[in-house]
C-alpha atoms as a PDB file:
ATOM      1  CA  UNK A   1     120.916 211.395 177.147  1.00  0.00           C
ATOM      2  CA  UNK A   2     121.427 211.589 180.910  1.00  0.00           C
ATOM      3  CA  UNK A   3     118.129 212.110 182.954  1.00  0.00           C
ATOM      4  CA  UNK A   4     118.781 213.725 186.558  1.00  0.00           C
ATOM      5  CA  UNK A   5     117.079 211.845 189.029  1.00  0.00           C
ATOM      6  CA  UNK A   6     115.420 209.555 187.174  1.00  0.00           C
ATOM      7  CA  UNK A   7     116.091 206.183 187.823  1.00  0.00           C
ATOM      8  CA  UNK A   8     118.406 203.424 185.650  1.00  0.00           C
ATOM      9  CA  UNK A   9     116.731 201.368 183.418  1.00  0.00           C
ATOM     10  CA  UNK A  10     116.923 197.818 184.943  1.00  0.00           C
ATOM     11  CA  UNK A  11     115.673 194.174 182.875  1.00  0.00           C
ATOM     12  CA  UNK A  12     114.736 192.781 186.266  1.00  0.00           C
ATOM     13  CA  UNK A  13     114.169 193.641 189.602  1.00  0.00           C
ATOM     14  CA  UNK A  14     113.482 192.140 193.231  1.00  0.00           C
ATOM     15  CA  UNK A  15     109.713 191.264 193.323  1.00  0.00           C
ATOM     16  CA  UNK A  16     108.924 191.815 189.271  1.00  0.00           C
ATOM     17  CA  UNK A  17     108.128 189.282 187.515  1.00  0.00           C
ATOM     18  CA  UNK A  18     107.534 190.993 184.350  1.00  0.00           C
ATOM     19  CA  UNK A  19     109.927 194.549 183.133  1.00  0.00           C
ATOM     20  CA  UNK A  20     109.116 195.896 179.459  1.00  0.00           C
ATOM     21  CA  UNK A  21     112.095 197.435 177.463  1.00  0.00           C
ATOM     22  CA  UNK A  22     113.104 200.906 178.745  1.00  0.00           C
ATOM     23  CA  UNK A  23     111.621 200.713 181.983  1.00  0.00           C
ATOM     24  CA  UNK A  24     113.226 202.402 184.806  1.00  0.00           C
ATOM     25  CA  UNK A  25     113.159 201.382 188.923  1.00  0.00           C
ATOM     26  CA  UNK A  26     114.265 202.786 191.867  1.00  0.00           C
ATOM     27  CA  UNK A  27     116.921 200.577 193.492  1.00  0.00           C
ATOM     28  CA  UNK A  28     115.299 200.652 196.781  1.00  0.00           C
ATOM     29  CA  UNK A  29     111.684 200.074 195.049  1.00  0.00           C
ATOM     30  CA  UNK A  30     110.227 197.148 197.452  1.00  0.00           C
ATOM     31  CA  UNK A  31     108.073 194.561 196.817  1.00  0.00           C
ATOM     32  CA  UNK A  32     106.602 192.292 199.781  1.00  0.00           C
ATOM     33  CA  UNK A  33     104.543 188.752 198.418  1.00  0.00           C
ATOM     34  CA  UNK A  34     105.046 185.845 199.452  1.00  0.00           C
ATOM     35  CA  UNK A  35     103.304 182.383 197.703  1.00  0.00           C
ATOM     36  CA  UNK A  36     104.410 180.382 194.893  1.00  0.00           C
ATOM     37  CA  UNK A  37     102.331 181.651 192.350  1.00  0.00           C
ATOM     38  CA  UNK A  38     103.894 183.840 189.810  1.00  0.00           C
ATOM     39  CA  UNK A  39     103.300 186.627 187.448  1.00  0.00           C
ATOM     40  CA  UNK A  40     101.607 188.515 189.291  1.00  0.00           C
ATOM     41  CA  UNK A  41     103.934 191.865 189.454  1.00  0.00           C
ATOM     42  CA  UNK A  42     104.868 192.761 186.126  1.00  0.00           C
ATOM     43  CA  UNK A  43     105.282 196.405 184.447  1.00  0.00           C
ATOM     44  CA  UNK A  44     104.791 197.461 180.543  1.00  0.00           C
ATOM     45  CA  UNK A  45     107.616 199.372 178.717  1.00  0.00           C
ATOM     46  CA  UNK A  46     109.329 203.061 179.081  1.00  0.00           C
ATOM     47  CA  UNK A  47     107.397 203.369 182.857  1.00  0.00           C
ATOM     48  CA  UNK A  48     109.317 204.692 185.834  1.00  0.00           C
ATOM     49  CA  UNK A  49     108.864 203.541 189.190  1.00  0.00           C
ATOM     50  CA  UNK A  50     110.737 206.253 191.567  1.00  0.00           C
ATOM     51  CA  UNK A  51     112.852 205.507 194.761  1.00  0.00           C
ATOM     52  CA  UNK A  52     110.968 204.957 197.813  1.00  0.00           C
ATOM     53  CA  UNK A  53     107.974 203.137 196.030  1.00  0.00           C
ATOM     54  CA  UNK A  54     106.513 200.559 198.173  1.00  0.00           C
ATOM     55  CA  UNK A  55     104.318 197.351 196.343  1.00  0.00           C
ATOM     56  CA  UNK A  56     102.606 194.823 199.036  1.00  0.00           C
ATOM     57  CA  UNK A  57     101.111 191.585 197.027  1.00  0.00           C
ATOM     58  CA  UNK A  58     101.014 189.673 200.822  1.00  0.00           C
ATOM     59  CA  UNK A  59     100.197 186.138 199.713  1.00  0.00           C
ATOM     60  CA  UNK A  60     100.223 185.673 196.415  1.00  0.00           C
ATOM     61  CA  UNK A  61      97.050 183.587 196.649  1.00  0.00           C
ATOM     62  CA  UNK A  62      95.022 184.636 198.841  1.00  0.00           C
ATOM     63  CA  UNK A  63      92.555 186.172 196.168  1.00  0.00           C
ATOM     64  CA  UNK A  64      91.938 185.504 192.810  1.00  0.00           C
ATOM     65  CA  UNK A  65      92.446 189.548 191.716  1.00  0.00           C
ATOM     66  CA  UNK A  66      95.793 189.393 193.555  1.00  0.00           C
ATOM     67  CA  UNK A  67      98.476 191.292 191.912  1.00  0.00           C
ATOM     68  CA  UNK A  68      99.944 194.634 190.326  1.00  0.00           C
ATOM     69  CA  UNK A  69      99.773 194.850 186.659  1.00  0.00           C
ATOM     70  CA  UNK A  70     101.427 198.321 185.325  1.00  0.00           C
ATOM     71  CA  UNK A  71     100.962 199.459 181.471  1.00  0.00           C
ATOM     72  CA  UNK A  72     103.225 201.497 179.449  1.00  0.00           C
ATOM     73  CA  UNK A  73     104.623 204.979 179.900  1.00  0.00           C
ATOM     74  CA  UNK A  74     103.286 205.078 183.903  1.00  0.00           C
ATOM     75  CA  UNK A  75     105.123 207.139 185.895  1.00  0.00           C
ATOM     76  CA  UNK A  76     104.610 206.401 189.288  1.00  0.00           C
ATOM     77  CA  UNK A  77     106.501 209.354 191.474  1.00  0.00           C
ATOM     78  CA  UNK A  78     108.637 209.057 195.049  1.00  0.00           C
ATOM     79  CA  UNK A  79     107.012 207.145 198.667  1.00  0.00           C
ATOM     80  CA  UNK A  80     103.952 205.910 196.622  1.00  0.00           C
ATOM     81  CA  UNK A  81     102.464 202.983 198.083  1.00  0.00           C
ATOM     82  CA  UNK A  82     100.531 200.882 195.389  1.00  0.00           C
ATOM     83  CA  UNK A  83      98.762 197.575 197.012  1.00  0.00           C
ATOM     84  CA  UNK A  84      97.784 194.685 194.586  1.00  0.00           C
ATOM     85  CA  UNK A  85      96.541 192.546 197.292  1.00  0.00           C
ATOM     86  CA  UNK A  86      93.085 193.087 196.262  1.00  0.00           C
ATOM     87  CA  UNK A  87      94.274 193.548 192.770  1.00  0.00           C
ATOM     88  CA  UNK A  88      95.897 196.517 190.901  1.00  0.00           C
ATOM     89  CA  UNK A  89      95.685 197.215 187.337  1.00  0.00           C
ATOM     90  CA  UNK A  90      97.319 200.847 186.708  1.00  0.00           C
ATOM     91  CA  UNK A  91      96.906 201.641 182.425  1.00  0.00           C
ATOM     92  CA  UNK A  92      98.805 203.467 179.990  1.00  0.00           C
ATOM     93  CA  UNK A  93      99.896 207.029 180.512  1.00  0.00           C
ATOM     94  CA  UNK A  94      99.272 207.133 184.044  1.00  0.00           C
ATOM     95  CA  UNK A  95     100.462 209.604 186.610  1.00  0.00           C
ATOM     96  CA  UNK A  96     100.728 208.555 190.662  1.00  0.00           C
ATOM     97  CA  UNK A  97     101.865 211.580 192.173  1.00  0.00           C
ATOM     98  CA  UNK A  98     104.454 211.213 195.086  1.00  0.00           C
ATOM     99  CA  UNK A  99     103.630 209.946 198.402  1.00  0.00           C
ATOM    100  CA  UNK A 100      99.792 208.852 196.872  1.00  0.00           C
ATOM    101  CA  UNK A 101      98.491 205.590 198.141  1.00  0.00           C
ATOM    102  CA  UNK A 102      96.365 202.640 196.247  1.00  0.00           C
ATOM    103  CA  UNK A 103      94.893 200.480 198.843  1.00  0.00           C
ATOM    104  CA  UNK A 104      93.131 197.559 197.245  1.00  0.00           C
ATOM    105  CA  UNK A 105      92.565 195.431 200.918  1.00  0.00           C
ATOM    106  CA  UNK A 106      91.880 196.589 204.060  1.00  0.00           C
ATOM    107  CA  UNK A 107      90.636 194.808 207.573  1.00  0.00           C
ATOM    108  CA  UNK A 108      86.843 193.852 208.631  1.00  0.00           C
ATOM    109  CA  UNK A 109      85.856 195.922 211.995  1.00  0.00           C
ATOM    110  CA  UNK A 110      82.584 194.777 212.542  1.00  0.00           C
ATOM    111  CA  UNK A 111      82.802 190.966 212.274  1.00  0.00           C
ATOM    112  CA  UNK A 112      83.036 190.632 216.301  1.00  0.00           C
ATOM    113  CA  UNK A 113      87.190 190.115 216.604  1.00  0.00           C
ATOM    114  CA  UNK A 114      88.234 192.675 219.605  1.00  0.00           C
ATOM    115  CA  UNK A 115      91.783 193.130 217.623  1.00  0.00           C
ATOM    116  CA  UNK A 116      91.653 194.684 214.017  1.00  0.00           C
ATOM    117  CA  UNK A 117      94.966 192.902 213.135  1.00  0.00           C
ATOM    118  CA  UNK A 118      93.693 189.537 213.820  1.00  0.00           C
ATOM    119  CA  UNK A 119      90.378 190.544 211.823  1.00  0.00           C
ATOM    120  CA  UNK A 120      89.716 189.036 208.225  1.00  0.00           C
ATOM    121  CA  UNK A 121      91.226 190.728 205.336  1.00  0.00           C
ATOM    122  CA  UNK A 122      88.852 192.193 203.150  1.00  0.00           C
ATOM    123  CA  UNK A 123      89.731 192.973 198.853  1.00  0.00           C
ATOM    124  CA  UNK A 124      88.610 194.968 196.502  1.00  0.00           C
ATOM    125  CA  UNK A 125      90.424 195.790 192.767  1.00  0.00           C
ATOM    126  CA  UNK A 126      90.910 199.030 191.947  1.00  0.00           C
ATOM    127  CA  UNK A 127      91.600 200.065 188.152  1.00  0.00           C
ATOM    128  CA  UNK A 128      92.896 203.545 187.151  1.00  0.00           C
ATOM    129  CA  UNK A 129      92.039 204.299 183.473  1.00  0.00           C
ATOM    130  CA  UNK A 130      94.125 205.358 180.574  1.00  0.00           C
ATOM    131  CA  UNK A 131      95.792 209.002 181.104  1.00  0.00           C
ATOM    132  CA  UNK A 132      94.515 209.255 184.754  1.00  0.00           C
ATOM    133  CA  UNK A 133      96.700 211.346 187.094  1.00  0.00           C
ATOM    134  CA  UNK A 134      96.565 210.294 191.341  1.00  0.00           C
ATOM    135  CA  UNK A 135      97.835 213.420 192.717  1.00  0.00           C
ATOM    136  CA  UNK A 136     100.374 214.210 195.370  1.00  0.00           C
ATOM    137  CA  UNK A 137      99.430 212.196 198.588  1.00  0.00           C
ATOM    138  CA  UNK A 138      95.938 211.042 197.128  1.00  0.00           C
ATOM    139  CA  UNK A 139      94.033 208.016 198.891  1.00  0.00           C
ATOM    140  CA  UNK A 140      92.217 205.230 196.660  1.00  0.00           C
ATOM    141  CA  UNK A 141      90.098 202.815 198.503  1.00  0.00           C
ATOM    142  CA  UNK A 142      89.309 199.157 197.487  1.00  0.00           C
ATOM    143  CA  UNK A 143      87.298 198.306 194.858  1.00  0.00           C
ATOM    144  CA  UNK A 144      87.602 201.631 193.413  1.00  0.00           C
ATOM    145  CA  UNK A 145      87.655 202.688 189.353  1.00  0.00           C
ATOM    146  CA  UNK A 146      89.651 205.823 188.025  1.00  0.00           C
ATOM    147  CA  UNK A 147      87.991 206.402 184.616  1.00  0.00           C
ATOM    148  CA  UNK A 148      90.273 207.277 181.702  1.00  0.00           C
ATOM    149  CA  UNK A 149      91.897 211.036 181.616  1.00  0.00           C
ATOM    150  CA  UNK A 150      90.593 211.444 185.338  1.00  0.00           C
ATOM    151  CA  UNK A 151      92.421 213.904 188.155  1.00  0.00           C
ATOM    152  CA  UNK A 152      92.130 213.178 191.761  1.00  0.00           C
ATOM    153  CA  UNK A 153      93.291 216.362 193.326  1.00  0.00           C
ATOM    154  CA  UNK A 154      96.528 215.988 195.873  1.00  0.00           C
ATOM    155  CA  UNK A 155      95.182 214.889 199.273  1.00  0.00           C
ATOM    156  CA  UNK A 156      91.902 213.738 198.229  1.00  0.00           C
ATOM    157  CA  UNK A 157      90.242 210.038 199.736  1.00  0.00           C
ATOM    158  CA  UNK A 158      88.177 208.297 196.964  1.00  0.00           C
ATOM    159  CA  UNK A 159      85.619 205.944 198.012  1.00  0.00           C
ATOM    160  CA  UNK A 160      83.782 205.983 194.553  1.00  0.00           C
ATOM    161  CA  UNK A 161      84.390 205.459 191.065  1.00  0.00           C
ATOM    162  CA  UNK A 162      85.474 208.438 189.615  1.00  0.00           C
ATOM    163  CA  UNK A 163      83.988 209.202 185.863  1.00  0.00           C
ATOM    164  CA  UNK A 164      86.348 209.556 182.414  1.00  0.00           C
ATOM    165  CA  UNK A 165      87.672 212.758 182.596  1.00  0.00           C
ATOM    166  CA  UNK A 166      86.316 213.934 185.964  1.00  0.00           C
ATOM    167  CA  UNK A 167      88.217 216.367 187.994  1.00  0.00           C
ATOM    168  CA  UNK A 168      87.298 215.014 192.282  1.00  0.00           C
ATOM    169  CA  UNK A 169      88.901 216.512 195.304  1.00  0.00           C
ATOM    170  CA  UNK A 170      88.361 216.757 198.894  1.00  0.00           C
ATOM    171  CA  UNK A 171      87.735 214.190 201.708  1.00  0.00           C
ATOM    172  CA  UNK A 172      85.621 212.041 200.587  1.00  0.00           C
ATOM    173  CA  UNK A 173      86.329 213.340 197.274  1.00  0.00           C
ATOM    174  CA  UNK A 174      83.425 214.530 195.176  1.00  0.00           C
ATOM    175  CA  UNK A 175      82.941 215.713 191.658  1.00  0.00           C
ATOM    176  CA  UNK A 176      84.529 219.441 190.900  1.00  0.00           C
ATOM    177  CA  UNK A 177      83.883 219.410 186.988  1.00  0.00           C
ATOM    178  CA  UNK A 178      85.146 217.864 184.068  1.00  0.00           C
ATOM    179  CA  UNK A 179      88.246 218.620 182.306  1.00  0.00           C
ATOM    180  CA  UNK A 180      87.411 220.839 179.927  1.00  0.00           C
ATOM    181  CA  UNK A 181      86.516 219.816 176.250  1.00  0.00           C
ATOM    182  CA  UNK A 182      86.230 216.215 177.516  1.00  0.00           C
ATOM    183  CA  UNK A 183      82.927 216.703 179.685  1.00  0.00           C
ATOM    184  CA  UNK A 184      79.857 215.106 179.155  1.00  0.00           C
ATOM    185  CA  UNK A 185      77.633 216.308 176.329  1.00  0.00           C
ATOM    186  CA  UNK A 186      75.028 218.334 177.271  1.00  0.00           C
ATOM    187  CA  UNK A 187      70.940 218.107 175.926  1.00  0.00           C
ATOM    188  CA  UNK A 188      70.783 220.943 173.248  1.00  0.00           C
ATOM    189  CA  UNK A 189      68.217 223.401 174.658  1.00  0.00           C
ATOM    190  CA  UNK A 190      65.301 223.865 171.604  1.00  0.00           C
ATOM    191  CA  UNK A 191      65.362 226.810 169.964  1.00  0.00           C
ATOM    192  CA  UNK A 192      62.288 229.386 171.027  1.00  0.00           C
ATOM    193  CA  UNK A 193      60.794 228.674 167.908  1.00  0.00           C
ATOM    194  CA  UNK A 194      60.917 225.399 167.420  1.00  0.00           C
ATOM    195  CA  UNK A 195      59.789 225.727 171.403  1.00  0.00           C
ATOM    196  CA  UNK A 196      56.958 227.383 170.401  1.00  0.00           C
ATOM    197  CA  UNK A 197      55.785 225.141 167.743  1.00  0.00           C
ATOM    198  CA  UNK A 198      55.182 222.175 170.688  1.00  0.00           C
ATOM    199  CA  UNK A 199      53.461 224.848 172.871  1.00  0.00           C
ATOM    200  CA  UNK A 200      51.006 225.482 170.347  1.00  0.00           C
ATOM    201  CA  UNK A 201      50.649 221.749 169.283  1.00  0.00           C
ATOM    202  CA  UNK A 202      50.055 220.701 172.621  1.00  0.00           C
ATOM    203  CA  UNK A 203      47.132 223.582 173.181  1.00  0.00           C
END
């Protein structure tokens, strides 16, 4: 069956160390590392990575959560820019919407060097759970956790771990509401009599 503009599947590609069966990638998906140590980009089966994606591993060992590990059946949508320098682990059944970013280093500001670039790197891993969806141009900071069947909106900034199931948005993003029939179970309110029955007890 031909799929429109969906990429070919490919056994190996620049930068990858690791393709499962079925997997399709863009042929202009990049990958920048540098380092000799290896396994550290690898992808489960039947994912798609979409033309335009960008992956930056930087030195492969400059920190010991360094690299981009992908499940099975991702998709991960046009221009997204996923960054394992910190560490990347994307799950199963993952959505990245187009254009969304996954930043996993960034650069101190504070640490008394006048030039940013010349300023020490700084990591943090981020993990996006089982199901989650990044939308459409989305922003996730270092050291930052997706829980399982989690939305970030399109556009949002996440600079904190985002509960199973929770629907965030905005920037910073902040809790909108669970997804319904997967939010967290609320305390059964006592019945008036039974209500009653402590009221008079404690008389």
């Amino acid at each position: 069956m031909q799929l429109l503009g969906f990429p070919e599947p490919v056994e190996s590609h620049p930068g990858f160390d690791q393709i499962g069966a079925g997997t399709r990638i863009g042929d202009d998906v990049t990958v920048f590392r540098f380092g000799d140590a290896g396994k550290v980009v690898s992808v489960g089966s039947e994912s798609v990575i979409h033309r335009g994606v960008r992956i930056v591993i930087g030195d492969t060992g400059q920190h010991s959560s360094t690299g981009l590990y992908i499940g099975n059946r991702v998709h991960v949508n046009v221009g997204a820019y996923l960054s394992g320098e910190g560490g990347l682990r994307i799950a199963d059944d993952v959505l990245i919407g187009p254009h969304a970013k996954l930043l996993s280093a960034g650069h101190q500001i504070d640490d008394g060097t006048p030039c940013v670039s010349n300023a020490p790197l700084t990591f943090g891993e981020i993990v996006i759970g089982a199901g989650a969806w990044v939308g459409a141009g989305a922003i996730v900071l270092e050291g930052v956790s997706i829980g399982a069947g989690a939305v970030v909106a399109a556009g949002a900034v996440v600079r904190e771990a985002v509960p199973d199931f929770a629907v965030v948005a905005g920037v910073p993003a902040r809790l909108v509401r669970y997804r319904k029939g997967f939010g967290p179970v609320e305390p059964r309110a006592a019945p008036v009599s039974e209500r009653s029955w402590w009221a008079r007890l404690l008389r």
